[in-house]
Structures are given as structure tokens and as C-alpha cells.
C-alpha atoms as a PDB file:
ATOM      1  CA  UNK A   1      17.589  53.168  57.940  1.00  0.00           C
ATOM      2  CA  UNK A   2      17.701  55.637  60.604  1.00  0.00           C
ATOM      3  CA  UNK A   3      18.137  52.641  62.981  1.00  0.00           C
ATOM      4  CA  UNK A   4      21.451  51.544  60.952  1.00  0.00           C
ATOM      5  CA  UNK A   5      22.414  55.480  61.105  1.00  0.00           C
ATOM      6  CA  UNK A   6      22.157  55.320  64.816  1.00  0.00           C
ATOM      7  CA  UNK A   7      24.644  51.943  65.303  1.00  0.00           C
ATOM      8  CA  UNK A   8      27.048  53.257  62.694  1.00  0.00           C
ATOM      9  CA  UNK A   9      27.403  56.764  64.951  1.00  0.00           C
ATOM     10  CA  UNK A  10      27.740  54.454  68.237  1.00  0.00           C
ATOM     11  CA  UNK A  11      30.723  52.582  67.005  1.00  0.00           C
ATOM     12  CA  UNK A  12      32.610  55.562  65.813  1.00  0.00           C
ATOM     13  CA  UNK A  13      31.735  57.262  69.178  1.00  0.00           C
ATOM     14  CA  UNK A  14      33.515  54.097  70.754  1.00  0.00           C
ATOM     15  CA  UNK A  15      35.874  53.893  68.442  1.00  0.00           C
ATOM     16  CA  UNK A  16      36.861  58.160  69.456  1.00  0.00           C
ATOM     17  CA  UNK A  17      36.366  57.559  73.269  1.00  0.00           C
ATOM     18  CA  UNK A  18      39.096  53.832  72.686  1.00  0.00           C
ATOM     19  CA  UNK A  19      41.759  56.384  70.912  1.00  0.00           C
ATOM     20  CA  UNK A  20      41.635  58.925  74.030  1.00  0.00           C
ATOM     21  CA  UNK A  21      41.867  56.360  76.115  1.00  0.00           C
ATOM     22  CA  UNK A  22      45.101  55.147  74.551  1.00  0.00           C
ATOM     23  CA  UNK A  23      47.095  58.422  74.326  1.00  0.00           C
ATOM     24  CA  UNK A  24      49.261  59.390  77.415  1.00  0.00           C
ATOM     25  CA  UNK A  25      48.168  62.795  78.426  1.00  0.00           C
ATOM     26  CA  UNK A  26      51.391  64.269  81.138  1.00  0.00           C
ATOM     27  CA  UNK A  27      49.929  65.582  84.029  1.00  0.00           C
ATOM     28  CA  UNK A  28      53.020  68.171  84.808  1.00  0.00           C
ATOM     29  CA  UNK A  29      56.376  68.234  83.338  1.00  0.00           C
ATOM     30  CA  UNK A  30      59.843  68.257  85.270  1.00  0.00           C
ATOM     31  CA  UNK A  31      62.992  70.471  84.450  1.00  0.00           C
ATOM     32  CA  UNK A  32      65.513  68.830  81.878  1.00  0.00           C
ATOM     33  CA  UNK A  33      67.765  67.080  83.883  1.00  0.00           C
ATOM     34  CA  UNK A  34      71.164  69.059  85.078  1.00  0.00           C
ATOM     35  CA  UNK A  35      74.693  68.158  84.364  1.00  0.00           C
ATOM     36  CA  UNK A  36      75.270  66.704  87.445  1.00  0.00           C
ATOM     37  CA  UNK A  37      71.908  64.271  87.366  1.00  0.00           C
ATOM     38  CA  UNK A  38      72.923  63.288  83.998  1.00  0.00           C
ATOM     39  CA  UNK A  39      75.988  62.145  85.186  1.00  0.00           C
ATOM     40  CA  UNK A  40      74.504  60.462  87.976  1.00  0.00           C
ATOM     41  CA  UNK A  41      71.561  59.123  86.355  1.00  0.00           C
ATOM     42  CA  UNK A  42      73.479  58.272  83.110  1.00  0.00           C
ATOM     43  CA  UNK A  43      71.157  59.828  81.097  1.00  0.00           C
ATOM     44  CA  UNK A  44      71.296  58.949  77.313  1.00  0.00           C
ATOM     45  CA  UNK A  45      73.395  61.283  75.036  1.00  0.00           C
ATOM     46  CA  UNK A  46      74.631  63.217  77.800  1.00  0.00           C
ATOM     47  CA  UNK A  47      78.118  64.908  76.715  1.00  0.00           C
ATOM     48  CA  UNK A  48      80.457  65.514  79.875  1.00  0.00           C
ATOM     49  CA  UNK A  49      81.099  69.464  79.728  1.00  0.00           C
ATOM     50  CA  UNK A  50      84.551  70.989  79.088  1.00  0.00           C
ATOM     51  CA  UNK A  51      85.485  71.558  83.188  1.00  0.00           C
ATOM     52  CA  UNK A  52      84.656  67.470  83.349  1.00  0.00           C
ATOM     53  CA  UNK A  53      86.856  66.418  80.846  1.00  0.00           C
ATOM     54  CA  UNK A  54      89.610  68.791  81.937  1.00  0.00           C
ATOM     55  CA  UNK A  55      92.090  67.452  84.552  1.00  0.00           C
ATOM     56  CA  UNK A  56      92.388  69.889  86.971  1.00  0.00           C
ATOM     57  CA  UNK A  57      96.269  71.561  87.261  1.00  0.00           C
ATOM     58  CA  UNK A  58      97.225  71.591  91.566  1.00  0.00           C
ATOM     59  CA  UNK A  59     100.103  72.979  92.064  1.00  0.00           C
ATOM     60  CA  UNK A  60     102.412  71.863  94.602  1.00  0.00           C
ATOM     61  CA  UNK A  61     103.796  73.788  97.718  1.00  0.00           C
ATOM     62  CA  UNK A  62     105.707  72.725 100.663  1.00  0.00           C
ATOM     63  CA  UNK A  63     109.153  70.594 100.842  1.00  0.00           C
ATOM     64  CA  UNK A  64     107.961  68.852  97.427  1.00  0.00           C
ATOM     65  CA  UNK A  65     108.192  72.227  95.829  1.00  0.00           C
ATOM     66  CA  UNK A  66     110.086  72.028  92.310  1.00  0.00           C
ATOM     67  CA  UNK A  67     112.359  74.727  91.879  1.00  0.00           C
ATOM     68  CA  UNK A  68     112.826  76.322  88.338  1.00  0.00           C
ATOM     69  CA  UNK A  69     114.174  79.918  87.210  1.00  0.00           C
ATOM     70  CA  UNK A  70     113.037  82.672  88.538  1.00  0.00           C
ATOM     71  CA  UNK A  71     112.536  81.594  92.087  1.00  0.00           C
ATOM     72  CA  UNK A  72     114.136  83.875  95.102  1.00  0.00           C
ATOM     73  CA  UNK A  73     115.768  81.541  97.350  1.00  0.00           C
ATOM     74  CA  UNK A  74     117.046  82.223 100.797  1.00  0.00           C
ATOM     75  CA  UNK A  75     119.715  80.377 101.665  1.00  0.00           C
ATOM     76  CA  UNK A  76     121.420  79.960 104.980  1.00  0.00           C
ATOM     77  CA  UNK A  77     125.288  78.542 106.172  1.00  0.00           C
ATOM     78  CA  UNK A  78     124.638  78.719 109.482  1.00  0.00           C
ATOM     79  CA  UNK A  79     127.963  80.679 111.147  1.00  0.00           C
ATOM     80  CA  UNK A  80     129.021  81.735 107.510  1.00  0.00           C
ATOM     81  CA  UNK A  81     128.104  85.408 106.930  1.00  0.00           C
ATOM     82  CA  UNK A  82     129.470  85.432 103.784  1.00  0.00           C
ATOM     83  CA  UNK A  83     127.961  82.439 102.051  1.00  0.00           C
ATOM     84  CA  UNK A  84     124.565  83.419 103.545  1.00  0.00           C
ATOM     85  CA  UNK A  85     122.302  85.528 101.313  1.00  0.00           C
ATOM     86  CA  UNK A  86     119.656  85.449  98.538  1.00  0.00           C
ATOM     87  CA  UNK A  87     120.054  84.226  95.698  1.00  0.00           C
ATOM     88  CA  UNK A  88     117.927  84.243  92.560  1.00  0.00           C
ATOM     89  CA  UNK A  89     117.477  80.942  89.860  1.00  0.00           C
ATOM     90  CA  UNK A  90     118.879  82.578  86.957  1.00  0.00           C
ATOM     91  CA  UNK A  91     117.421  81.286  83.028  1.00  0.00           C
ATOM     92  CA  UNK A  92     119.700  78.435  82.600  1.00  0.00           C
ATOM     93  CA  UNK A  93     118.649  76.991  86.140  1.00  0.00           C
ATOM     94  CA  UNK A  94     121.047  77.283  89.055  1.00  0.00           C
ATOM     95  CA  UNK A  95     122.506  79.471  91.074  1.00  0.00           C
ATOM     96  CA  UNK A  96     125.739  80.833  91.722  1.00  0.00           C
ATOM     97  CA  UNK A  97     127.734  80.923  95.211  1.00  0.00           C
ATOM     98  CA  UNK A  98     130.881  81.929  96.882  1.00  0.00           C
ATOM     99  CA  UNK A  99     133.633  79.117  97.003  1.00  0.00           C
ATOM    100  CA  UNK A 100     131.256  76.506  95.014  1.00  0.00           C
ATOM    101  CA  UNK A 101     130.467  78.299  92.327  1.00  0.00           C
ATOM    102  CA  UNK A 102     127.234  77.624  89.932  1.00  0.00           C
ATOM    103  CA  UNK A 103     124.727  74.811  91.869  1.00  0.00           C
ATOM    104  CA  UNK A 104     122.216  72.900  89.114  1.00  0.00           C
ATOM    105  CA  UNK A 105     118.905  74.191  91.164  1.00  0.00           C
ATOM    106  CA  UNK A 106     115.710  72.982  88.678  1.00  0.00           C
ATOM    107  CA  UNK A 107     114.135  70.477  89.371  1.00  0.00           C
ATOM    108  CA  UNK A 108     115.639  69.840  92.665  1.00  0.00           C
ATOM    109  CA  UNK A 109     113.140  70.702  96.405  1.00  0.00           C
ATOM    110  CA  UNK A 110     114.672  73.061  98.478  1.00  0.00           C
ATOM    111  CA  UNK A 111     115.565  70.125 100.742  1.00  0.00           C
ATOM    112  CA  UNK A 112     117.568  68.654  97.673  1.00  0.00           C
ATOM    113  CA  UNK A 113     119.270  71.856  96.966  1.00  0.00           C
ATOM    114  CA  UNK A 114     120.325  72.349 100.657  1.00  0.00           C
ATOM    115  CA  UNK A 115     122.112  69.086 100.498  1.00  0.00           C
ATOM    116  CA  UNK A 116     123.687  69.369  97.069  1.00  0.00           C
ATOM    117  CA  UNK A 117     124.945  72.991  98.434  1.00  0.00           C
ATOM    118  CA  UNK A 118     126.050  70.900 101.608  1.00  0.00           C
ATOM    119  CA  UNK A 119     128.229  68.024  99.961  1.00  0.00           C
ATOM    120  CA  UNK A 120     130.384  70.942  97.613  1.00  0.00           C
ATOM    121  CA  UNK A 121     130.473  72.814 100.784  1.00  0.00           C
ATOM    122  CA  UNK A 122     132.229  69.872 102.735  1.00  0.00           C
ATOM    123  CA  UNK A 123     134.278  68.863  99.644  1.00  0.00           C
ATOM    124  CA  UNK A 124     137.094  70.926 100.643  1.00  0.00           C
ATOM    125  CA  UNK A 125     135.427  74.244 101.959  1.00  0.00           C
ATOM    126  CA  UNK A 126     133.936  73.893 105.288  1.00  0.00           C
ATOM    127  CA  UNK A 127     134.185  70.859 107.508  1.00  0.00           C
ATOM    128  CA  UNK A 128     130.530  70.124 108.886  1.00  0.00           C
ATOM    129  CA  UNK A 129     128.153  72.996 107.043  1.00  0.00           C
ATOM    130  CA  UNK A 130     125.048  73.274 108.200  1.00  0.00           C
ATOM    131  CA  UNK A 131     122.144  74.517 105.178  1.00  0.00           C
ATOM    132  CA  UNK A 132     119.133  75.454 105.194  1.00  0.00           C
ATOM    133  CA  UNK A 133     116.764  76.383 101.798  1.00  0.00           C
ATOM    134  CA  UNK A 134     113.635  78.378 101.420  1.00  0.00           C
ATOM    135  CA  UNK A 135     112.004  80.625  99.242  1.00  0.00           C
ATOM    136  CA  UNK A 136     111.898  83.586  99.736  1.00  0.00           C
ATOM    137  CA  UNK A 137     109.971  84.892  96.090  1.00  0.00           C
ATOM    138  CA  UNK A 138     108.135  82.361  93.849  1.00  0.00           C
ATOM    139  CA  UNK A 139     108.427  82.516  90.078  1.00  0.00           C
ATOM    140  CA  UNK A 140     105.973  85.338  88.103  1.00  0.00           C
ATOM    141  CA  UNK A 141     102.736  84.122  86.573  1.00  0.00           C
ATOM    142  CA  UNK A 142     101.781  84.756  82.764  1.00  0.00           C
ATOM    143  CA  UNK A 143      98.585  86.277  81.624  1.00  0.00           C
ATOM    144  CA  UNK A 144      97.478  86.891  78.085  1.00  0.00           C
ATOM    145  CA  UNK A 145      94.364  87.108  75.838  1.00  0.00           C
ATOM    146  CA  UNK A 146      91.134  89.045  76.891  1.00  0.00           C
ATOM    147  CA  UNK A 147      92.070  91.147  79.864  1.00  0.00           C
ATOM    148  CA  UNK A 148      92.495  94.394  80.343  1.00  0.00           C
ATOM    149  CA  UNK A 149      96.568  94.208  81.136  1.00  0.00           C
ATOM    150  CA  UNK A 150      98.271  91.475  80.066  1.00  0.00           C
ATOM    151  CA  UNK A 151     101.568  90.437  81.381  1.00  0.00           C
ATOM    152  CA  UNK A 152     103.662  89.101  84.256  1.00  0.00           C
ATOM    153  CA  UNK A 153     102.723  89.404  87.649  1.00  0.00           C
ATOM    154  CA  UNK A 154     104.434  87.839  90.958  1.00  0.00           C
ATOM    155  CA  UNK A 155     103.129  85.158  92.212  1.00  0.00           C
ATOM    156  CA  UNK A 156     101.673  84.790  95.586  1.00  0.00           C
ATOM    157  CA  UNK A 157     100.413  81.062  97.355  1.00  0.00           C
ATOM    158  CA  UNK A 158      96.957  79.945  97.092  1.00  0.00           C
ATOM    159  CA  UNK A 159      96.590  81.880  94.278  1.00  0.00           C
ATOM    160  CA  UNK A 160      93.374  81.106  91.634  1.00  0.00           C
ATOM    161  CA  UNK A 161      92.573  81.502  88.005  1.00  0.00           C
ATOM    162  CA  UNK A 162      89.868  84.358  89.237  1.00  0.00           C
ATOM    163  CA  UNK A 163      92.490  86.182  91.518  1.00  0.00           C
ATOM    164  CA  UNK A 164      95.349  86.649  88.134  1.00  0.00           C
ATOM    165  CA  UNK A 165      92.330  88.014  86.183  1.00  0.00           C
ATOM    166  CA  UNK A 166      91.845  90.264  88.982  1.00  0.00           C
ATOM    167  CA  UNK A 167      95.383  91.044  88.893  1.00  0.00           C
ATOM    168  CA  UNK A 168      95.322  91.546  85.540  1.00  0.00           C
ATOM    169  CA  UNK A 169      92.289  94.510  85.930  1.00  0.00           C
ATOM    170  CA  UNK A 170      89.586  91.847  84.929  1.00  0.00           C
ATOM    171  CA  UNK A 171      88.393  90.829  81.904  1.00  0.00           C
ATOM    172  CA  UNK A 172      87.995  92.671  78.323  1.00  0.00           C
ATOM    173  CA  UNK A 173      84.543  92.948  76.968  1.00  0.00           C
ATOM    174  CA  UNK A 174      85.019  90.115  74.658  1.00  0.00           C
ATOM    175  CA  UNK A 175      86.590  87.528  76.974  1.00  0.00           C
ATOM    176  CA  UNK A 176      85.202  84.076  77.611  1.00  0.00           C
ATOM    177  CA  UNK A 177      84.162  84.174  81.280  1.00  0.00           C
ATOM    178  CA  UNK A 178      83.240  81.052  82.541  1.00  0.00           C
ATOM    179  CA  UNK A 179      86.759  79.166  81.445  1.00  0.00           C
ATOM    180  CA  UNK A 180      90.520  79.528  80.784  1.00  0.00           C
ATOM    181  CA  UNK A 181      93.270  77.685  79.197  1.00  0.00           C
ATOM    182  CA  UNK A 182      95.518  76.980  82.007  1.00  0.00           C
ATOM    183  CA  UNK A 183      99.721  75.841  80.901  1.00  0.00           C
ATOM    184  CA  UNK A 184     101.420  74.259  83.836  1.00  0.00           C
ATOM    185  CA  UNK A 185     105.375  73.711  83.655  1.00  0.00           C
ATOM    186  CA  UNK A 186     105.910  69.765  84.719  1.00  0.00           C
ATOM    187  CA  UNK A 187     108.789  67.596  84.230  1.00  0.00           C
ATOM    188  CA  UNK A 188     110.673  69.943  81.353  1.00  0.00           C
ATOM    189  CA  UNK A 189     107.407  69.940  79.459  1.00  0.00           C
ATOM    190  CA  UNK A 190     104.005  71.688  80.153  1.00  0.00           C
ATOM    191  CA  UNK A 191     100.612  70.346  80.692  1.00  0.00           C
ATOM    192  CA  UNK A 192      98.072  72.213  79.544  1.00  0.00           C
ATOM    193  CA  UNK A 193      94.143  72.060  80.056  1.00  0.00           C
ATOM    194  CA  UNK A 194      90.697  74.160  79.833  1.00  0.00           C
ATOM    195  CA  UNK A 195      90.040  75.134  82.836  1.00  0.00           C
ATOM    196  CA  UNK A 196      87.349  76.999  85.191  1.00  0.00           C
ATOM    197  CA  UNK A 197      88.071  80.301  87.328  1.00  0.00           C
ATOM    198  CA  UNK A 198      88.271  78.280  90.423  1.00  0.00           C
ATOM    199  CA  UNK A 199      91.447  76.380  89.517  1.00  0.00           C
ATOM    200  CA  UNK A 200      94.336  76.967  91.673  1.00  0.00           C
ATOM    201  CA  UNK A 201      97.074  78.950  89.815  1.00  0.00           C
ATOM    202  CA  UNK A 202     100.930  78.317  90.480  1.00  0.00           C
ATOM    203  CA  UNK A 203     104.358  79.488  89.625  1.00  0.00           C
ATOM    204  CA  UNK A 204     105.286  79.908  86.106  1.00  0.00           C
ATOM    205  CA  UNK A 205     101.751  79.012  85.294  1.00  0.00           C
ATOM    206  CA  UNK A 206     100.441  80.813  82.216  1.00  0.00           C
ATOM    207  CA  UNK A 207      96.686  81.689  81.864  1.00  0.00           C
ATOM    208  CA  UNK A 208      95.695  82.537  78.449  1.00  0.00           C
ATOM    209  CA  UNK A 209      91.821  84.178  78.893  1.00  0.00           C
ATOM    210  CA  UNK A 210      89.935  83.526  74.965  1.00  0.00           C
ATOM    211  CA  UNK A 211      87.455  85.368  72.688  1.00  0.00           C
ATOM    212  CA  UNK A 212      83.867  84.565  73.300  1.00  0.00           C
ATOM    213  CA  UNK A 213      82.115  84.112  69.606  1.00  0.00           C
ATOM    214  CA  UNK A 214      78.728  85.561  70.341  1.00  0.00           C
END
């Protein structure tokens, strides 16, 4: 009896020792993988975060430059005193000069404006004008939502989201602070995306800064 006792208490032992022997013990445990691993290591269930999904709004500078109301031009006949001068994109999106009256100006580069002022110019005016287009003050930015002084503010180049909140004294105590929705003005319409801080800002852009919920 006692012998049969004995085997019975050997095979559970074994039986103990086989299960711990199965089970995967981890030695040490790594971080959780970060956004950017997941992406790179496709990692299952990953979710792309809001400033990856987001196309990014780059304003453009330079001769491809839209122009659109509000913009300060400086514009230059070269030998006509008179015709030379600033001149400012009024609301309906030209400009007015001596002799050729109101110039369509949205839409157009500076280059394209200097020509269009060029051809009326020749048509009857001047025989061989000579113009030259830049600008002189860009359009105001628009800020609204959580900060402490909303508004419009002029717009200077290479400009950011972070640098208008700045602008605009910083953030309330209840703004969202790691993103922005960002409105861009494009082809008579507006693109608008969520953006983060780091996003280059341009004219006529409007930030609007939201409500964190906890």
C-alpha cells in the first residue's frame, strides 16, 4: 500500500515539474512600441495619430506667391513718378491705378500682375512701360479659440503655428496644446486640417486653438 502511495506521488510530481516546463516564463519586458516603430514595424492595430493623417498646409512664398486682398503691393513704372506707389488689394480683389483704372489682382503672382499692369499701360498710355511688382505687406493672419487675445495680427514670413499663439499672448488655461485646426485659403476655397504647433503659418491663414476635455 504504502509502495502504491509512493508511485502515485511520483507521477503527480512529474506530472507538476512537465506543466512548469511548458509555461513561458519572460525573462525582462521591453517598452510598448512607439508611434514611429509601429509604423515601421507595422505593428497590429496600430491607429496612425491625428498629425499623421493630417496633410501638412506649406505655404508658398517667392514669384509663385498668390495674391489675394489685403496684400500691400509696391509697384514700380520705372520713369513714371506718378503711377509709382503702393497700393493695397482692396475686398473685391484688385487694385486701382492712375490712367488704367481697377487691375483684377487675386489670384494672379506678382510677376502676372506686373504684366497685366504692363499690357493696359501700353494700350494707349505709355509706349514701352517698364513694371515691376512686390510686396511690400502680406495679408493679416486669424486667430481664435483658446488664447489669451484673439484676433488679427500681420503677418510676417516663416511664420509657425507656435509663433501666432505667441502673438496672440499664448494659450488660455483650457486650450488644447499639442494641436490646432489650421484653414488655408487655396484656389477660391479653403483647405483645412488638424495640425501640430510646428506647421508653417501663411497669409490669410486662420488658426482656430480648441478646448481640451480633461
Amino acid at each position: 500500500m504504502q509502495r502504491l502511495r509512493a508511485i502515485i506521488t511520483c507521477l503527480l510530481a512529474a506530472l507538476a515539474l512537465a506543466g512548469c516546463m511548458r509555461r513561458s516564463t519572460p525573462v525582462a519586458m521591453m517598452n510598448p512600441q512607439s508611434d514611429l516603430d509601429a509604423m515601421a514595424y507595422g505593428q497590429r492595430g496600430y491607429q496612425p495619430s491625428a498629425y499623421a493623417a493630417a496633410p501638412l498646409v506649406v505655404p508658398i512664398y517667392g514669384p509663385d506667391y498668390r495674391l489675394d486682398a489685403g496684400d500691400r503691393l509696391r509697384i514700380v513704372v520705372y520713369g513714371q513718378e506718378g503711377l509709382t506707389n503702393t497700393y493695397m488689394i482692396g475686398a473685391g480683389g484688385a487694385i486701382t491705378m492712375p490712367l488704367i483704372g481697377g487691375v483684377p489682382a487675386r489670384g494672379r503672382t506678382p510677376a502676372g500682375l506686373a504684366s497685366e499692369i504692363t499690357g493696359r499701360l501700353r494700350n494707349g498710355f505709355i509706349r514701352d512701360p517698364s513694371v515691376a511688382v512686390e510686396i511690400e505687406t502680406y495679408r493679416p493672419f486669424f486667430i481664435l479659440g483658446e488664447v489669451a487675445a484673439p484676433g488679427q495680427y500681420p503677418y510676417v514670413p516663416n511664420m509657425s503655428v507656435e509663433s501666432a499663439v505667441a502673438i496672440a499672448g499664448g494659450f488660455s488655461p483650457r486650450a488644447r496644446r499639442d494641436r490646432v485646426t489650421l484653414t488655408h485659403p487655396e484656389g477660391g476655397g479653403a483647405v483645412r486640417a488638424v495640425v501640430p504647433l510646428g506647421t508653417p503659418l501663411g497669409p490669410g491663414d486662420t488658426v482656430l486653438v480648441g478646448e481640451r476635455w480633461f
